[in-house]
N, C-alpha and C. Protein backbone atom coordinates (compact mmCIF):
# COMPACT_ATOMS: atom_id res chain seq x y z
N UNK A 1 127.67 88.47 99.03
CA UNK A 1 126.54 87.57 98.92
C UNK A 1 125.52 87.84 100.02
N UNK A 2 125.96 88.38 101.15
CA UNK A 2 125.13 88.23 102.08
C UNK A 2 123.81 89.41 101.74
N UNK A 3 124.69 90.87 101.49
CA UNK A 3 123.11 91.86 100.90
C UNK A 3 122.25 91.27 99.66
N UNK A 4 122.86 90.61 98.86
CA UNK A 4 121.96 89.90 98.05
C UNK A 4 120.75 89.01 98.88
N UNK A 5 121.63 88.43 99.87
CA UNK A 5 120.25 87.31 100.61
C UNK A 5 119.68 88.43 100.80
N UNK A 6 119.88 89.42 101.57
CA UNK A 6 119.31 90.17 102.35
C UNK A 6 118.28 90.69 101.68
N UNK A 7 118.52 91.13 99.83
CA UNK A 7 117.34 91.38 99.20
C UNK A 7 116.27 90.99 98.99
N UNK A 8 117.15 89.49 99.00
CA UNK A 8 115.78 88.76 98.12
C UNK A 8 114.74 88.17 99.71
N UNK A 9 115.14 88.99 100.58
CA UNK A 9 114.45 88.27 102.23
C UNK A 9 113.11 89.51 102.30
N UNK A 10 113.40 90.61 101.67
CA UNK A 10 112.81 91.63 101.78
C UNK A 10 111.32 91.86 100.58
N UNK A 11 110.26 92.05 101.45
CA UNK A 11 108.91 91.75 100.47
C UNK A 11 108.36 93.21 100.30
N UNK A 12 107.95 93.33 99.03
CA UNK A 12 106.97 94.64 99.08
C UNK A 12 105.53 94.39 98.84
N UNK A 13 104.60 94.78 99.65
CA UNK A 13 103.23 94.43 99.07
C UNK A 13 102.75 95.38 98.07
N UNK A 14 101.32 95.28 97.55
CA UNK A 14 101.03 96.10 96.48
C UNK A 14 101.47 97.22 96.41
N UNK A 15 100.86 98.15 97.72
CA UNK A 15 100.53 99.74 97.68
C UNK A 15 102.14 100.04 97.73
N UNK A 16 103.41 99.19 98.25
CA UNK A 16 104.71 99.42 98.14
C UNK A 16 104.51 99.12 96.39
N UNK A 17 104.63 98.25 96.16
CA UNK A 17 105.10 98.51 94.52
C UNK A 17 104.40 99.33 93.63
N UNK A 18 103.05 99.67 94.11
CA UNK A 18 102.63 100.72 92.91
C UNK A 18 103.25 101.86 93.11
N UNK A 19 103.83 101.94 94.40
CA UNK A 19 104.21 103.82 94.87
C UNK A 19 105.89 103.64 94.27
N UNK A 20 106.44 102.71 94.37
CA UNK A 20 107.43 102.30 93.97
C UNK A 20 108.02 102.37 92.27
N UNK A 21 106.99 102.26 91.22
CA UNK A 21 107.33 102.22 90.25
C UNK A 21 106.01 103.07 89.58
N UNK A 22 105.58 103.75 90.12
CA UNK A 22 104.28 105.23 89.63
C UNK A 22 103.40 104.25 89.07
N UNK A 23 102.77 103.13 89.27
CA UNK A 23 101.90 102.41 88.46
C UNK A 23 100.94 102.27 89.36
N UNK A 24 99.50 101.77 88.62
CA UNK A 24 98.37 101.85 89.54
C UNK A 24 98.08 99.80 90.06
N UNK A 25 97.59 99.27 90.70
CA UNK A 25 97.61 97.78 90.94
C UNK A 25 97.31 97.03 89.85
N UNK A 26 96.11 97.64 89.24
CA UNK A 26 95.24 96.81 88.01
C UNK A 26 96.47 96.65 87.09
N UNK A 27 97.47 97.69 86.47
CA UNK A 27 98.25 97.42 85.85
C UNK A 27 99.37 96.71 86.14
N UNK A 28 99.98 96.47 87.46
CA UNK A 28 100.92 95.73 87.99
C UNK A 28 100.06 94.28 87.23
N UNK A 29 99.10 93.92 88.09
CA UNK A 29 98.24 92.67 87.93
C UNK A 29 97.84 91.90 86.42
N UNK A 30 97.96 93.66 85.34
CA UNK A 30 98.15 93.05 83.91
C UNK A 30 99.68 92.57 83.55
N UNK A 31 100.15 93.11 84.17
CA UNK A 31 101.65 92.89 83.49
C UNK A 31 102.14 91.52 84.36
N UNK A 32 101.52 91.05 85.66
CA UNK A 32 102.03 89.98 86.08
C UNK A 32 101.25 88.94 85.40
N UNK A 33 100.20 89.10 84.91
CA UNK A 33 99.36 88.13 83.96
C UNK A 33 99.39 88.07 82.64
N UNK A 34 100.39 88.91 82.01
CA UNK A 34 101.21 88.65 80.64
C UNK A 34 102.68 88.26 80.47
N UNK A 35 102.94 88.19 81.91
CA UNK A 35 104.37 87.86 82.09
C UNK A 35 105.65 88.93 81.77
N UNK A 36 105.22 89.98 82.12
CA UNK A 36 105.75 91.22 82.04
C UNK A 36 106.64 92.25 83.19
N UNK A 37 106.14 91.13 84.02
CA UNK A 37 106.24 91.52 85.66
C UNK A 37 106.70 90.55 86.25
N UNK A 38 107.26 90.52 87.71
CA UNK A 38 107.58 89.64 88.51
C UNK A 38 106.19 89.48 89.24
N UNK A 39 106.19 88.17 88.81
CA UNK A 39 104.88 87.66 89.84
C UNK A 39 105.57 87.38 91.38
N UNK A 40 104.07 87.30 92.06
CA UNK A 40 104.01 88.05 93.61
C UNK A 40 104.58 85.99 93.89
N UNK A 41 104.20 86.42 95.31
CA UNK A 41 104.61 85.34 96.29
C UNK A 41 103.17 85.21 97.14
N UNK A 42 103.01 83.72 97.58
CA UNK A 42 102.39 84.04 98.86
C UNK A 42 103.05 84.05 100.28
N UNK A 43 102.93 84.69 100.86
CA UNK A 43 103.56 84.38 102.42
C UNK A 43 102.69 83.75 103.08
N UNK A 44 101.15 84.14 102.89
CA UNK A 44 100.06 83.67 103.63
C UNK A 44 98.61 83.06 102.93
N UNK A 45 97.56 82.47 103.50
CA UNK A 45 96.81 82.57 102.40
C UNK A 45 96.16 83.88 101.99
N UNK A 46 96.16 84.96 102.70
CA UNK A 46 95.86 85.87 102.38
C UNK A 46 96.97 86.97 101.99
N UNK A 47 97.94 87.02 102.00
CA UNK A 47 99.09 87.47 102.38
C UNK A 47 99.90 87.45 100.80
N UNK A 48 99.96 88.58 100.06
CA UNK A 48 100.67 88.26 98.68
C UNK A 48 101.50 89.31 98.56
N UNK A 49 102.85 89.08 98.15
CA UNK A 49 104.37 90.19 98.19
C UNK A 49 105.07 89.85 97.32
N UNK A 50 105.53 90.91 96.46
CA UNK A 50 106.63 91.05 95.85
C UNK A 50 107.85 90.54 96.53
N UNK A 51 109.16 90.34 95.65
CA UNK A 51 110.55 90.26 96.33
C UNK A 51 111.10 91.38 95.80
N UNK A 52 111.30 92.39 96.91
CA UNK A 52 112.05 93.61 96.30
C UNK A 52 112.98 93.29 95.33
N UNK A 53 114.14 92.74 95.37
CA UNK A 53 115.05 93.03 94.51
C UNK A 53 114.29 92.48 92.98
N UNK A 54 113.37 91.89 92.89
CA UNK A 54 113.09 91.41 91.39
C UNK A 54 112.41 92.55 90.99
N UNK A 55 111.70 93.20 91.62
CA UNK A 55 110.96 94.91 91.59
C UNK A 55 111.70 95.34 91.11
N UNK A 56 112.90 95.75 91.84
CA UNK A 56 113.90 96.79 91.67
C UNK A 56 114.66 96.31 90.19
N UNK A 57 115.10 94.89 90.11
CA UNK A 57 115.63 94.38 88.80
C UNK A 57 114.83 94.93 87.43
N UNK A 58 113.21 94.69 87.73
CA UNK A 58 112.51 95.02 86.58
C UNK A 58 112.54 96.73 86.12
N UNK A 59 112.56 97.48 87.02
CA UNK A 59 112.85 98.92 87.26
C UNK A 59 114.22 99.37 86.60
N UNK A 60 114.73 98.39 86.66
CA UNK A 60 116.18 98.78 86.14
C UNK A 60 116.55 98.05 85.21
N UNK A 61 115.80 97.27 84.33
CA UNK A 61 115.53 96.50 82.99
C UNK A 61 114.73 97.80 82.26
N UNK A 62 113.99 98.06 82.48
CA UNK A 62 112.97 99.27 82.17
C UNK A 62 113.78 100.72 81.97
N UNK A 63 113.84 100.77 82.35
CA UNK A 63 115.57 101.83 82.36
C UNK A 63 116.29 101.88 81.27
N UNK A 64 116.55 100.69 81.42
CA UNK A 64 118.18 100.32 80.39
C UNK A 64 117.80 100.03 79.18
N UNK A 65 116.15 99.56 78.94
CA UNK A 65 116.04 99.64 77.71
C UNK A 65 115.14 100.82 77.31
N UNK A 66 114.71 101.75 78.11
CA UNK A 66 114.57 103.08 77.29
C UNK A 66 115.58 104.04 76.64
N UNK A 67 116.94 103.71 77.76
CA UNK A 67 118.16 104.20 76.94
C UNK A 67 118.49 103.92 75.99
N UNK A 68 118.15 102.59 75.70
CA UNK A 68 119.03 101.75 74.51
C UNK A 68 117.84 102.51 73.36
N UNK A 69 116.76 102.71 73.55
CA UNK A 69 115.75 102.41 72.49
C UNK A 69 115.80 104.60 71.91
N UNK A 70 116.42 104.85 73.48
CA UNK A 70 116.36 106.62 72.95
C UNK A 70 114.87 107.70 73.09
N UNK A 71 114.41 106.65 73.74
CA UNK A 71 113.34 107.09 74.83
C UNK A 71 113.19 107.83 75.69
């Protein structure tokens, strides 16, 4: 349980998740506004981050259903 906390303690900001999953921001930003994506967090008022492990979850949802589909 504890690396689990440990994941979900850990933030990625944009330029981490676009380099992270080969996508450009505008498209992160469509897919978090169709509900396609894990929407961000604020930490600050200026200040907006991903939670890695829900990144990494969606990355590996994305995955598992290109296998399934034979993609």
């Amino acid at each position: 349980m504890a690396n689990t906390q440990a994941a979900q303690k850990k933030f990625l900001r944009l330029s981490d998740v676009t380099e992270q999953i080969s996508a450009s921001g505008s498209s992160v930003w469509a897919w978090v506004k169709n509900g396609t994506f894990p929407a961000p967090i604020k930490l600050s008022p200026n200040c907006t981050a991903w939670i890695a492990a829900e990144v990494d979850q969606w990355a590996a949802d994305r995955i598992a259903d290109s296998r399934k589909a034979g993609v």
